[in-house]
PDBML (XML) file of the C-alpha atoms, coordinates in Angstrom:
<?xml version="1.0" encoding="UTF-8" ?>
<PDBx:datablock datablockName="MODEL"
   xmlns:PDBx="http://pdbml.pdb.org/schema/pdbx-v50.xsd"
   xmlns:xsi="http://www.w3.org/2001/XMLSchema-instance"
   xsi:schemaLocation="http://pdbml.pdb.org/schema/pdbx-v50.xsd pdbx-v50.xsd">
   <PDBx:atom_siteCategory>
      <PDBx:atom_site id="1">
         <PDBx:B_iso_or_equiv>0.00</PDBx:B_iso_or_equiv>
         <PDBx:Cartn_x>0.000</PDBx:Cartn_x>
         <PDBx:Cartn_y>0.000</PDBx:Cartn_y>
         <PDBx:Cartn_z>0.000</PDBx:Cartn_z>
         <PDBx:auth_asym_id>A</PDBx:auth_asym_id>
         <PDBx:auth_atom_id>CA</PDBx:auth_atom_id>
         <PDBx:auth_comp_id>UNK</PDBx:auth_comp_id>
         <PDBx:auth_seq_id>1</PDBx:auth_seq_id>
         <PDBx:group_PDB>ATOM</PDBx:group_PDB>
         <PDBx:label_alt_id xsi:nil="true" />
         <PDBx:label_asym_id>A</PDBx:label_asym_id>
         <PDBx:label_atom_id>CA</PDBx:label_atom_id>
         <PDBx:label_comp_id>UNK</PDBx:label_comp_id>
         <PDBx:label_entity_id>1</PDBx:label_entity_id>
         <PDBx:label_seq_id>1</PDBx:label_seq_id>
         <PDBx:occupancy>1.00</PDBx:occupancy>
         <PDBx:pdbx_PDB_model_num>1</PDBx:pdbx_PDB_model_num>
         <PDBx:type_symbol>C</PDBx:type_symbol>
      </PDBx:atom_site>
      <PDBx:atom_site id="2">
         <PDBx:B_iso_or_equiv>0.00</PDBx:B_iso_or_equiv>
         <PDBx:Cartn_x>0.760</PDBx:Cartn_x>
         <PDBx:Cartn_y>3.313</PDBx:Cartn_y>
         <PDBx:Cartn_z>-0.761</PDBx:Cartn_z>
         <PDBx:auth_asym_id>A</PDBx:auth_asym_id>
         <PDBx:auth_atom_id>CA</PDBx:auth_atom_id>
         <PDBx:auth_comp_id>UNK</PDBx:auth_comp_id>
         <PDBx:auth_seq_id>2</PDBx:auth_seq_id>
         <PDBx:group_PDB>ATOM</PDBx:group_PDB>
         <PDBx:label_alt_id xsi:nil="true" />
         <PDBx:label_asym_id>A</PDBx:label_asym_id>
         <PDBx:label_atom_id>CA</PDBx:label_atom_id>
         <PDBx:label_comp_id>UNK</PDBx:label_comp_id>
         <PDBx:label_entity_id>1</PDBx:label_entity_id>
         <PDBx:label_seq_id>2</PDBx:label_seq_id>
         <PDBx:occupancy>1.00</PDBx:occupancy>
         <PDBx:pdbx_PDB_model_num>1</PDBx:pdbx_PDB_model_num>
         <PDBx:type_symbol>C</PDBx:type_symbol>
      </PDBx:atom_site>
      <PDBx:atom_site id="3">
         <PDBx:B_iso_or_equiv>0.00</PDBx:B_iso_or_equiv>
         <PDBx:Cartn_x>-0.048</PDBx:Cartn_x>
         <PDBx:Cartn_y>7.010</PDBx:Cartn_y>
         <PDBx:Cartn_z>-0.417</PDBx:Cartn_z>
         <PDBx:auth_asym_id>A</PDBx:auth_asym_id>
         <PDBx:auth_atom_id>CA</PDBx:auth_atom_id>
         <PDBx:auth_comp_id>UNK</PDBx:auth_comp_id>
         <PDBx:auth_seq_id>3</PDBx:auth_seq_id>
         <PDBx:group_PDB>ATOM</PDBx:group_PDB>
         <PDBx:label_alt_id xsi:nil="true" />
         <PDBx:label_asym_id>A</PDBx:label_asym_id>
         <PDBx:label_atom_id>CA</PDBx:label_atom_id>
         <PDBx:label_comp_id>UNK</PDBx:label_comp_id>
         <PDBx:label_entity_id>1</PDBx:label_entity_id>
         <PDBx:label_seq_id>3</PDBx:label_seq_id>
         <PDBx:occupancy>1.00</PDBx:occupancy>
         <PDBx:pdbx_PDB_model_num>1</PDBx:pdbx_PDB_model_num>
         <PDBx:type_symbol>C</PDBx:type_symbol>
      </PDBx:atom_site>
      <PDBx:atom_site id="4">
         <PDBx:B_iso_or_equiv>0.00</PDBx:B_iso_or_equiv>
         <PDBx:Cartn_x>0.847</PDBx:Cartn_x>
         <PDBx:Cartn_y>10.937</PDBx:Cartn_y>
         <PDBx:Cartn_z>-0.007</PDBx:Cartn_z>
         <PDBx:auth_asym_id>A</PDBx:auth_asym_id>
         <PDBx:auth_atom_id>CA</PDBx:auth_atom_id>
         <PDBx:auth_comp_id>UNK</PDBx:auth_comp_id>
         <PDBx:auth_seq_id>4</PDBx:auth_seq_id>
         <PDBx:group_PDB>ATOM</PDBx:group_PDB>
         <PDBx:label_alt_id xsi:nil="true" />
         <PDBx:label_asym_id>A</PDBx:label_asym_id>
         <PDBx:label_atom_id>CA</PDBx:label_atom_id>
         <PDBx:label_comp_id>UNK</PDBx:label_comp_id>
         <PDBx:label_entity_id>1</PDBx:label_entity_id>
         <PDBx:label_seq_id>4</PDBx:label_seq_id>
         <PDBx:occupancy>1.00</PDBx:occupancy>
         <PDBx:pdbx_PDB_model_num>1</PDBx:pdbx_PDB_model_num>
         <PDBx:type_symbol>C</PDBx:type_symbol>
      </PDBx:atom_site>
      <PDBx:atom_site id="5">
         <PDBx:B_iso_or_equiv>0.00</PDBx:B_iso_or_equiv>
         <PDBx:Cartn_x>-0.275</PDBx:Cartn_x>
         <PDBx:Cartn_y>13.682</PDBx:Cartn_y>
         <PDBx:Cartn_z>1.678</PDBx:Cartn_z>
         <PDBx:auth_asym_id>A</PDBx:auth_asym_id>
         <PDBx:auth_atom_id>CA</PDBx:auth_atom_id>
         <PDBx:auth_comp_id>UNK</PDBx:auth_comp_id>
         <PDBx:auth_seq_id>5</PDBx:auth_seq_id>
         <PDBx:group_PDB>ATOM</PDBx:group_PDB>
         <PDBx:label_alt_id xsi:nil="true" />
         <PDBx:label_asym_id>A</PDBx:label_asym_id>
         <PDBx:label_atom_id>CA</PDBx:label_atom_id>
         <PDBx:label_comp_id>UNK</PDBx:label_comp_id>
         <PDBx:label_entity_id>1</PDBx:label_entity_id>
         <PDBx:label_seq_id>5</PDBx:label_seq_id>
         <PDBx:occupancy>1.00</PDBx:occupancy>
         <PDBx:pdbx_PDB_model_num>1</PDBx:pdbx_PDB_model_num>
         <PDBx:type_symbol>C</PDBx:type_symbol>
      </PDBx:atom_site>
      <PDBx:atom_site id="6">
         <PDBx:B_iso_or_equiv>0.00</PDBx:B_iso_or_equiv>
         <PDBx:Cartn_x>-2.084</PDBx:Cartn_x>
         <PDBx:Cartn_y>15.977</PDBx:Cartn_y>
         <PDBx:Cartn_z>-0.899</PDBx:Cartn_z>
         <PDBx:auth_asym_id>A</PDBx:auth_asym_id>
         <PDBx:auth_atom_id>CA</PDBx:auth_atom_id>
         <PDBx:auth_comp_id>UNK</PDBx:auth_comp_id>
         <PDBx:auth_seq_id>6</PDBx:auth_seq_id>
         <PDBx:group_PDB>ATOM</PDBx:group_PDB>
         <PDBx:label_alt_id xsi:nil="true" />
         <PDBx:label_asym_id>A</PDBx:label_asym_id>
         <PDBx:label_atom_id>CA</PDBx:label_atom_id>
         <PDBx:label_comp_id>UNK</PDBx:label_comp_id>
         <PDBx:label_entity_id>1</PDBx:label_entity_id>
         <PDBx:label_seq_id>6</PDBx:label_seq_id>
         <PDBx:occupancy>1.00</PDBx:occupancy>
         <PDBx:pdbx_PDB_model_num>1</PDBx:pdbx_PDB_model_num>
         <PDBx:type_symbol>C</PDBx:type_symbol>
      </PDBx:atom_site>
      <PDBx:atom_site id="7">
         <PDBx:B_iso_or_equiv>0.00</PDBx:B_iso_or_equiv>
         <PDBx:Cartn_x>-1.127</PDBx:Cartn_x>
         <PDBx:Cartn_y>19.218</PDBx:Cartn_y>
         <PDBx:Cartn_z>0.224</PDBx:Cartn_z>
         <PDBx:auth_asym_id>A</PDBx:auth_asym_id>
         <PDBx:auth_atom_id>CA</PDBx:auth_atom_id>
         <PDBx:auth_comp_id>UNK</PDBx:auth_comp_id>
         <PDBx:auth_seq_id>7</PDBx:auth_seq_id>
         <PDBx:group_PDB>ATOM</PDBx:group_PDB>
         <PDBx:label_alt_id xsi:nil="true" />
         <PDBx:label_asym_id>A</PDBx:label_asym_id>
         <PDBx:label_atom_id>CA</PDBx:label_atom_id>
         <PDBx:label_comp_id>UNK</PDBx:label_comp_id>
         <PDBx:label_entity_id>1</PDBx:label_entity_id>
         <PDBx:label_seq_id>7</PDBx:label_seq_id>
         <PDBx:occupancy>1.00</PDBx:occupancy>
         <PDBx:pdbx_PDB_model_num>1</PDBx:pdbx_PDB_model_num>
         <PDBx:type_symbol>C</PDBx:type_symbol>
      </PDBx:atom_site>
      <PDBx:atom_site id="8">
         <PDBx:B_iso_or_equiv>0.00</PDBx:B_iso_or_equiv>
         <PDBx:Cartn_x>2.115</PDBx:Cartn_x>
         <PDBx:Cartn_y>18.255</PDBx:Cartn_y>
         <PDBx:Cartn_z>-1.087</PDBx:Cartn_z>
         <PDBx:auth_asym_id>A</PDBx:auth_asym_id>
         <PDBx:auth_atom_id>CA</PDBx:auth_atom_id>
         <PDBx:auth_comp_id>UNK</PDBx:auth_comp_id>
         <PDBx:auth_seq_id>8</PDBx:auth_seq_id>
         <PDBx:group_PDB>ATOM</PDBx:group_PDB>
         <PDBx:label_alt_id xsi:nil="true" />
         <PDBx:label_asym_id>A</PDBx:label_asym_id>
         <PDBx:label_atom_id>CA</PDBx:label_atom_id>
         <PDBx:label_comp_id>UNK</PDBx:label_comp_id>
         <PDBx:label_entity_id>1</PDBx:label_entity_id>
         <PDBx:label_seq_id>8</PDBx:label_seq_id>
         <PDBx:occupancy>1.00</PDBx:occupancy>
         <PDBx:pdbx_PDB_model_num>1</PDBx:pdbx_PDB_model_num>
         <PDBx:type_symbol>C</PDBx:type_symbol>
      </PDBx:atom_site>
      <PDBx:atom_site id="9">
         <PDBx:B_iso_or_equiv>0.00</PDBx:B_iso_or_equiv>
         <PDBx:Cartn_x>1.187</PDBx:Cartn_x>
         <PDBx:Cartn_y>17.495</PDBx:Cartn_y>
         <PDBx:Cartn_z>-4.705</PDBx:Cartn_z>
         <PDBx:auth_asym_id>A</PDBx:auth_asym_id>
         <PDBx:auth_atom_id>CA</PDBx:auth_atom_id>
         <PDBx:auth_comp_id>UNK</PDBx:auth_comp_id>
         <PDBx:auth_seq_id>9</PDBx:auth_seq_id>
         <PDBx:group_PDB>ATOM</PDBx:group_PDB>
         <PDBx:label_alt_id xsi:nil="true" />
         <PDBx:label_asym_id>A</PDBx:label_asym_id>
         <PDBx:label_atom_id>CA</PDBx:label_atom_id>
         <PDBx:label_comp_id>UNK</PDBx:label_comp_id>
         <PDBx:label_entity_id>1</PDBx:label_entity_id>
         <PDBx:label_seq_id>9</PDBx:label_seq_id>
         <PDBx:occupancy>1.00</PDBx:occupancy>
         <PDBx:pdbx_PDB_model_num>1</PDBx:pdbx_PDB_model_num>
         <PDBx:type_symbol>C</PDBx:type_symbol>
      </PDBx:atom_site>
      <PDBx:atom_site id="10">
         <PDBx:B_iso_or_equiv>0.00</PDBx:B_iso_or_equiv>
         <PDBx:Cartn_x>3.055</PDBx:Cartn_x>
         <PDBx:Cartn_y>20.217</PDBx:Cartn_y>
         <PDBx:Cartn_z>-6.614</PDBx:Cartn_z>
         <PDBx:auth_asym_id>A</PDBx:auth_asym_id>
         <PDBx:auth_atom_id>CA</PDBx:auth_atom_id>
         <PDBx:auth_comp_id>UNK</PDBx:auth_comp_id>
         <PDBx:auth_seq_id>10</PDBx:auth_seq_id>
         <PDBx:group_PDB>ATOM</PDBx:group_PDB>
         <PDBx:label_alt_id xsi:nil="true" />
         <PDBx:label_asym_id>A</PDBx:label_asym_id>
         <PDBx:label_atom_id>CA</PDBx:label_atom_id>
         <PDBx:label_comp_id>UNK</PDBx:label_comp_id>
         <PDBx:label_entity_id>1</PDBx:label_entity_id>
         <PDBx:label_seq_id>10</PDBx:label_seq_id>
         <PDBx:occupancy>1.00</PDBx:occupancy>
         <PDBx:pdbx_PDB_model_num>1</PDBx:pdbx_PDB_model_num>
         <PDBx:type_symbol>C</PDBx:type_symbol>
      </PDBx:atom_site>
      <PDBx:atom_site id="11">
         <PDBx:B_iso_or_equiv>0.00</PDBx:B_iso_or_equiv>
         <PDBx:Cartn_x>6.244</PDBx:Cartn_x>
         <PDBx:Cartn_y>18.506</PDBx:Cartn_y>
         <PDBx:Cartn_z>-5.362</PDBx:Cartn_z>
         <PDBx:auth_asym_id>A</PDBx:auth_asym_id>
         <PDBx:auth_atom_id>CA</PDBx:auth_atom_id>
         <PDBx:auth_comp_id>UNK</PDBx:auth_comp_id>
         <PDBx:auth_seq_id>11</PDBx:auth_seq_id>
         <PDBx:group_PDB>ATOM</PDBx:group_PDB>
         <PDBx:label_alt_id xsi:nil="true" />
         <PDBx:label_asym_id>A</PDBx:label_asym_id>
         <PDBx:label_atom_id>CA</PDBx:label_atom_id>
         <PDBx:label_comp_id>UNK</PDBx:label_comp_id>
         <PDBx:label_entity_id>1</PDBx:label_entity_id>
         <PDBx:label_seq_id>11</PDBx:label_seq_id>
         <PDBx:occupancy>1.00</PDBx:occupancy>
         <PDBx:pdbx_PDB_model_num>1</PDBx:pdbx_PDB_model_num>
         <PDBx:type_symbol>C</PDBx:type_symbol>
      </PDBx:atom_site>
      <PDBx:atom_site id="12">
         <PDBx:B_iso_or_equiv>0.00</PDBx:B_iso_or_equiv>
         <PDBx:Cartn_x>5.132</PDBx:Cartn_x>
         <PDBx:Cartn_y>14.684</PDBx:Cartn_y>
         <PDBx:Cartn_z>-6.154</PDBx:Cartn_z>
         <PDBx:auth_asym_id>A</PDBx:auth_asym_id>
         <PDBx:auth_atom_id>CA</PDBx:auth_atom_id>
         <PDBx:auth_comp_id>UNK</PDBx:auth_comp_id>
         <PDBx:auth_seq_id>12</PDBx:auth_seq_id>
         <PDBx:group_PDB>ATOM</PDBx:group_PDB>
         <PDBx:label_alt_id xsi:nil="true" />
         <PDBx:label_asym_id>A</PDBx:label_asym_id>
         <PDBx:label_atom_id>CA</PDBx:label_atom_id>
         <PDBx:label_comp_id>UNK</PDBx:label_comp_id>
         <PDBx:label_entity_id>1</PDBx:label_entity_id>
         <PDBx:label_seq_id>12</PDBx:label_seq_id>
         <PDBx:occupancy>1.00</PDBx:occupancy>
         <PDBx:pdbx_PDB_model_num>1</PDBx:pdbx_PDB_model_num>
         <PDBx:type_symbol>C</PDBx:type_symbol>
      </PDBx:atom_site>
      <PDBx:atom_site id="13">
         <PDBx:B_iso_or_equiv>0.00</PDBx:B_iso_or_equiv>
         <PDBx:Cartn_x>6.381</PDBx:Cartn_x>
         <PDBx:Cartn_y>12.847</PDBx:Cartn_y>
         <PDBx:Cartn_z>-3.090</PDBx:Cartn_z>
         <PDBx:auth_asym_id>A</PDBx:auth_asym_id>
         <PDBx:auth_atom_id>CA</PDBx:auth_atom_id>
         <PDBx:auth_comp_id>UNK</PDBx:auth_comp_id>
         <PDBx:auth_seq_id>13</PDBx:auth_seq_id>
         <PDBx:group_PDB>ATOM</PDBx:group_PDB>
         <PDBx:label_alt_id xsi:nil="true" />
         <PDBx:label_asym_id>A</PDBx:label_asym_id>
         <PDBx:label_atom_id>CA</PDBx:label_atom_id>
         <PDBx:label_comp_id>UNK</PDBx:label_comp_id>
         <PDBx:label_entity_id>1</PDBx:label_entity_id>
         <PDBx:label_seq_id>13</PDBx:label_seq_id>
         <PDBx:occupancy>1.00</PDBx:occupancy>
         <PDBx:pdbx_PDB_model_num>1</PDBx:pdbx_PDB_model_num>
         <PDBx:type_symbol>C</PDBx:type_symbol>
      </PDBx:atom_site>
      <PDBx:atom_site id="14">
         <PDBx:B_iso_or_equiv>0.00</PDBx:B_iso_or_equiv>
         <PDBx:Cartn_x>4.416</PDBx:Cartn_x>
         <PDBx:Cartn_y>9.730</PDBx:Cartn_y>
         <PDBx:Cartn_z>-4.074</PDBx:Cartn_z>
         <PDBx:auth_asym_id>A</PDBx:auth_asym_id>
         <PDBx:auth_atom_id>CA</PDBx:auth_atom_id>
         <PDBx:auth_comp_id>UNK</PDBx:auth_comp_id>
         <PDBx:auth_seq_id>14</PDBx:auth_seq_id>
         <PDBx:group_PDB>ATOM</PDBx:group_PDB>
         <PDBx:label_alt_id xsi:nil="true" />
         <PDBx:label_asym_id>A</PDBx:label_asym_id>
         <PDBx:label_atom_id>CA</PDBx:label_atom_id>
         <PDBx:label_comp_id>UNK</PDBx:label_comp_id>
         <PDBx:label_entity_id>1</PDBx:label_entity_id>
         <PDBx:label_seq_id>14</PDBx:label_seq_id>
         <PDBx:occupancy>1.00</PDBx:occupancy>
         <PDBx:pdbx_PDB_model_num>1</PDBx:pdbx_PDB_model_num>
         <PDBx:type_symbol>C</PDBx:type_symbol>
      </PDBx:atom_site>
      <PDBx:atom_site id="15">
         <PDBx:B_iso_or_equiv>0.00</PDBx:B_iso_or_equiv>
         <PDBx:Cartn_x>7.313</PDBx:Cartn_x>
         <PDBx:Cartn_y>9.374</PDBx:Cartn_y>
         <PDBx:Cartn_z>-6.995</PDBx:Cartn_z>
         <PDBx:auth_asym_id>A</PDBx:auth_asym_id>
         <PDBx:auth_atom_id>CA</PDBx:auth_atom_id>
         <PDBx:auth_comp_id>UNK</PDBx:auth_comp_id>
         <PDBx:auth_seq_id>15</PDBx:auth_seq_id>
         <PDBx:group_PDB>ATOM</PDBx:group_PDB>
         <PDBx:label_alt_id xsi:nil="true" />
         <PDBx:label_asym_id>A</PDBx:label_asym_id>
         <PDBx:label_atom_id>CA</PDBx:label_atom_id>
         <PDBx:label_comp_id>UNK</PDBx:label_comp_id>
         <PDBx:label_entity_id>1</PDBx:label_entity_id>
         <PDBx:label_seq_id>15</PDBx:label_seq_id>
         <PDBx:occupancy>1.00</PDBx:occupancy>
         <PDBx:pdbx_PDB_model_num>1</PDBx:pdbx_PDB_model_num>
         <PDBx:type_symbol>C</PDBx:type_symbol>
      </PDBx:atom_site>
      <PDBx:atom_site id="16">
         <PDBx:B_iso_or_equiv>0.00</PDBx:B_iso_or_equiv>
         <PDBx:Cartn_x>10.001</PDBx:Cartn_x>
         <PDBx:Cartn_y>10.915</PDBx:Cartn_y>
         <PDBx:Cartn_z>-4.712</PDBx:Cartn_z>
         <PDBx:auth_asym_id>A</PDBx:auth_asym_id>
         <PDBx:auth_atom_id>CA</PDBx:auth_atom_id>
         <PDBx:auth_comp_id>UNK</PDBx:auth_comp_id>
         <PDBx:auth_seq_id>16</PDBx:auth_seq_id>
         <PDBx:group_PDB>ATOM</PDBx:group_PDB>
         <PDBx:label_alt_id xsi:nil="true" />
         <PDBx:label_asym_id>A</PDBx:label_asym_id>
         <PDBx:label_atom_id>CA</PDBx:label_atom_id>
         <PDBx:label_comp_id>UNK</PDBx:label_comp_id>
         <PDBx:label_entity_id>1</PDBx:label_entity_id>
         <PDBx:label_seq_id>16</PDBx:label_seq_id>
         <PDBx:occupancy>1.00</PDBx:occupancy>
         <PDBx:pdbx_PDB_model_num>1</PDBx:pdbx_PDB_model_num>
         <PDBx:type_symbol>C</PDBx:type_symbol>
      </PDBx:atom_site>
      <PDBx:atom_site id="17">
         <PDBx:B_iso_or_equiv>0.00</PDBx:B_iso_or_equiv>
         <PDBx:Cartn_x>9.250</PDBx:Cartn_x>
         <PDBx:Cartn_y>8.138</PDBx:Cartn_y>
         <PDBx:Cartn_z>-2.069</PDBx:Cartn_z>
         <PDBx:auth_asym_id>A</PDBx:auth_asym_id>
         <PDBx:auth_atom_id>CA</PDBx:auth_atom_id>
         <PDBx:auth_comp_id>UNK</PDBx:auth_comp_id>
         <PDBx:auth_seq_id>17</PDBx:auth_seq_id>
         <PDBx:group_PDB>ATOM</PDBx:group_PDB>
         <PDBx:label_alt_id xsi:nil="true" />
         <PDBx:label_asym_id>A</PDBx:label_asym_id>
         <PDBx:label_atom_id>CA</PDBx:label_atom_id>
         <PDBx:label_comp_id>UNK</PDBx:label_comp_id>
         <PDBx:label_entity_id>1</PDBx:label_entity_id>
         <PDBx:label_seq_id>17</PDBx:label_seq_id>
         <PDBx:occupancy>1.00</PDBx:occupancy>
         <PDBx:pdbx_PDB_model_num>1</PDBx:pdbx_PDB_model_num>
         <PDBx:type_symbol>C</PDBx:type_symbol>
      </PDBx:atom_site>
      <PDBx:atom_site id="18">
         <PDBx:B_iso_or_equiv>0.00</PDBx:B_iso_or_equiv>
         <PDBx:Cartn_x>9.275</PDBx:Cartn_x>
         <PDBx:Cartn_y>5.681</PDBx:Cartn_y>
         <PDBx:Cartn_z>-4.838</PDBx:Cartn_z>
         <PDBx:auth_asym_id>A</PDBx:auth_asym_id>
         <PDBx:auth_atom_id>CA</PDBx:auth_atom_id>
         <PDBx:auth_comp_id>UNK</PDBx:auth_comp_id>
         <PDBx:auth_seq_id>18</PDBx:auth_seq_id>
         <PDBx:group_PDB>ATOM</PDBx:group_PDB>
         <PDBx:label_alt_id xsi:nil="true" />
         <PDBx:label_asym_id>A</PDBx:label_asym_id>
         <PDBx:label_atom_id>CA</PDBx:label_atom_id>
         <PDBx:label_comp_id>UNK</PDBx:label_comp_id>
         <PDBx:label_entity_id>1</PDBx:label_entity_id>
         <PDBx:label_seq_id>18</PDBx:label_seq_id>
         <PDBx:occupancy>1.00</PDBx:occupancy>
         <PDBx:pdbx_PDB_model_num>1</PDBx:pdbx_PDB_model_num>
         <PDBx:type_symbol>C</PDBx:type_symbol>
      </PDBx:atom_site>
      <PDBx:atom_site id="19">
         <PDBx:B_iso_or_equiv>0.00</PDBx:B_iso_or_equiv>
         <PDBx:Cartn_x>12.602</PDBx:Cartn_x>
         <PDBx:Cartn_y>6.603</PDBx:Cartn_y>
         <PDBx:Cartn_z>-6.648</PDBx:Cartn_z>
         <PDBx:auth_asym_id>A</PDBx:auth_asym_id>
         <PDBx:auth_atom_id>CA</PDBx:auth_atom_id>
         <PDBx:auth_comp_id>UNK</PDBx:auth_comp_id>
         <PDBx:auth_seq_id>19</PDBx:auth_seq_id>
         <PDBx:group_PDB>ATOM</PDBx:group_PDB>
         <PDBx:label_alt_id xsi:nil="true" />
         <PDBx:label_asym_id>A</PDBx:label_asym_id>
         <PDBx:label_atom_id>CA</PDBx:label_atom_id>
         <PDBx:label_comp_id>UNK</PDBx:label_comp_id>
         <PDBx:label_entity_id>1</PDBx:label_entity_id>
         <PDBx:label_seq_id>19</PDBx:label_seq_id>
         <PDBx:occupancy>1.00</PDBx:occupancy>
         <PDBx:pdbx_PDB_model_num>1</PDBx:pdbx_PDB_model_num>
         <PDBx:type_symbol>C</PDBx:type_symbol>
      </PDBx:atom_site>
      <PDBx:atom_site id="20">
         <PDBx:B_iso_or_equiv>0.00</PDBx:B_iso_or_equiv>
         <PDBx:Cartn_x>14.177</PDBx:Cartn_x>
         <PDBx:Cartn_y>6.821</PDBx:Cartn_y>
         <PDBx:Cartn_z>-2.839</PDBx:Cartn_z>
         <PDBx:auth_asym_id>A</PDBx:auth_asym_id>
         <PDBx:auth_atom_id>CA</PDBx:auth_atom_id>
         <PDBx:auth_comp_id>UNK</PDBx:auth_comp_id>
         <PDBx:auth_seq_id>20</PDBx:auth_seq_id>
         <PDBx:group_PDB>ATOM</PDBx:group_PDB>
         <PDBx:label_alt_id xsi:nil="true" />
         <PDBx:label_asym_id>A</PDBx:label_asym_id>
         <PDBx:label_atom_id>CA</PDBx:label_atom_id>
         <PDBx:label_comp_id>UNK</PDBx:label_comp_id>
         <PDBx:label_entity_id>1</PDBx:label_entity_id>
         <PDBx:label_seq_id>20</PDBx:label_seq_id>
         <PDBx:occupancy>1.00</PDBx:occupancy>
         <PDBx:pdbx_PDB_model_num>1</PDBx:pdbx_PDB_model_num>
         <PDBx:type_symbol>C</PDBx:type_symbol>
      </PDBx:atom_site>
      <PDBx:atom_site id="21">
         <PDBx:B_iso_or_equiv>0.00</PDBx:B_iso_or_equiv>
         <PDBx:Cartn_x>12.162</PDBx:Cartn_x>
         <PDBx:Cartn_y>3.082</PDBx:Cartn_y>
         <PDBx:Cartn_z>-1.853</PDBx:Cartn_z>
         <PDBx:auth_asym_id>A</PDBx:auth_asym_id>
         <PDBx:auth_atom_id>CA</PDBx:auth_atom_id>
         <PDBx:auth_comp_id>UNK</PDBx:auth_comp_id>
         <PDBx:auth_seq_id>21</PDBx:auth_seq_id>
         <PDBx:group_PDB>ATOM</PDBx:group_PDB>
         <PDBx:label_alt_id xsi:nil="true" />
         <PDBx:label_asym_id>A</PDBx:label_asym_id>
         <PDBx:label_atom_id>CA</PDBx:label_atom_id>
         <PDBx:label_comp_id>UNK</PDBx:label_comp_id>
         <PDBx:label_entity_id>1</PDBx:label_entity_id>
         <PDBx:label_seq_id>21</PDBx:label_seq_id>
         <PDBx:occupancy>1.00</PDBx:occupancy>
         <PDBx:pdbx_PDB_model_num>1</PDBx:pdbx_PDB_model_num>
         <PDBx:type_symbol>C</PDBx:type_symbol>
      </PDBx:atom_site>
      <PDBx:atom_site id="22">
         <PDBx:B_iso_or_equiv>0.00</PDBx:B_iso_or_equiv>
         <PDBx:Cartn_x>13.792</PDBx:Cartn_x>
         <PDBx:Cartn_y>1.425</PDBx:Cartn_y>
         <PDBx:Cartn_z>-5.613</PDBx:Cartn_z>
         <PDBx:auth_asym_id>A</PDBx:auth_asym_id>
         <PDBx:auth_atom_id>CA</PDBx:auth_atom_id>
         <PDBx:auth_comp_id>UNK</PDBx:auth_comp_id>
         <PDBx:auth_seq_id>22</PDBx:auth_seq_id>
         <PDBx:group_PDB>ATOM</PDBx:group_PDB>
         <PDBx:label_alt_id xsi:nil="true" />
         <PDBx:label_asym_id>A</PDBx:label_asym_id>
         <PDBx:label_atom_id>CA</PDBx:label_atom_id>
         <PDBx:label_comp_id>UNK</PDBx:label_comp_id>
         <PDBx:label_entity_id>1</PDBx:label_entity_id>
         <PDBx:label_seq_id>22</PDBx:label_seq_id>
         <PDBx:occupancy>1.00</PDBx:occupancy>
         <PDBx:pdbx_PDB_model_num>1</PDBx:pdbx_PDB_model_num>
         <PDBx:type_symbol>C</PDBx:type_symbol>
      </PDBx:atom_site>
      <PDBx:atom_site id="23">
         <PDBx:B_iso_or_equiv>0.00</PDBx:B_iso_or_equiv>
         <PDBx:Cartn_x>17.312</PDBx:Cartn_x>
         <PDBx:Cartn_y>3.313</PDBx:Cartn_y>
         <PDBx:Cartn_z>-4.745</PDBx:Cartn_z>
         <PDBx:auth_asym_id>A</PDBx:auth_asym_id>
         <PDBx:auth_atom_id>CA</PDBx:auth_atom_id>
         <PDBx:auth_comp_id>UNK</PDBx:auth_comp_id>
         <PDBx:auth_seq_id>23</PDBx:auth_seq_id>
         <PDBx:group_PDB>ATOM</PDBx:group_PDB>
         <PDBx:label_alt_id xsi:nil="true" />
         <PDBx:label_asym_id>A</PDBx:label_asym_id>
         <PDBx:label_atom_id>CA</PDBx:label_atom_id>
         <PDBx:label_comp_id>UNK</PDBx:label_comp_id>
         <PDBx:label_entity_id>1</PDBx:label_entity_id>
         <PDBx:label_seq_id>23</PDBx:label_seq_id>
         <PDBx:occupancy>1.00</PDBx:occupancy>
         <PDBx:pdbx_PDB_model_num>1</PDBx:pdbx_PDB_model_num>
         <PDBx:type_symbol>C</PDBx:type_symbol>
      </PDBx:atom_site>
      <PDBx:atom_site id="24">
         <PDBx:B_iso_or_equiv>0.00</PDBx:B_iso_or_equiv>
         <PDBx:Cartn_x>16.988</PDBx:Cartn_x>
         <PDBx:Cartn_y>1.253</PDBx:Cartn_y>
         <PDBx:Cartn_z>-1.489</PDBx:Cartn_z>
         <PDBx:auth_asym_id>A</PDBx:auth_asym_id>
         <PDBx:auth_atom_id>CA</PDBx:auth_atom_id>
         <PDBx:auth_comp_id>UNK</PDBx:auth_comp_id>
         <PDBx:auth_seq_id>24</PDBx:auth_seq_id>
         <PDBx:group_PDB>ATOM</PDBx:group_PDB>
         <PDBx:label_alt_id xsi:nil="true" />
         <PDBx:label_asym_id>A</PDBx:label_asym_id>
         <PDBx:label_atom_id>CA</PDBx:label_atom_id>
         <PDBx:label_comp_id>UNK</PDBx:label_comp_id>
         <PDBx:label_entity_id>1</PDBx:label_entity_id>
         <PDBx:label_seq_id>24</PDBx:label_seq_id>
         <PDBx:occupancy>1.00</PDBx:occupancy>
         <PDBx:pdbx_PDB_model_num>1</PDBx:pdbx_PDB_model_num>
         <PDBx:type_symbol>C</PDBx:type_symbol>
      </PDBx:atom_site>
   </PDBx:atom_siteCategory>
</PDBx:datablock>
């Protein structure tokens, strides 16, 4: 599962978390 907080949006964690999670 997966998700972000929406205030955020303009700066896309959802695909900052995932390039950090595959970098892992």
């Amino acid at each position: 599962k997966t998700g972000y907080d929406p205030e955020y949006r303009a700066f896309a964690p959802g695909q900052l978390m995932r390039y950090l999670m595959i970098e892992k």
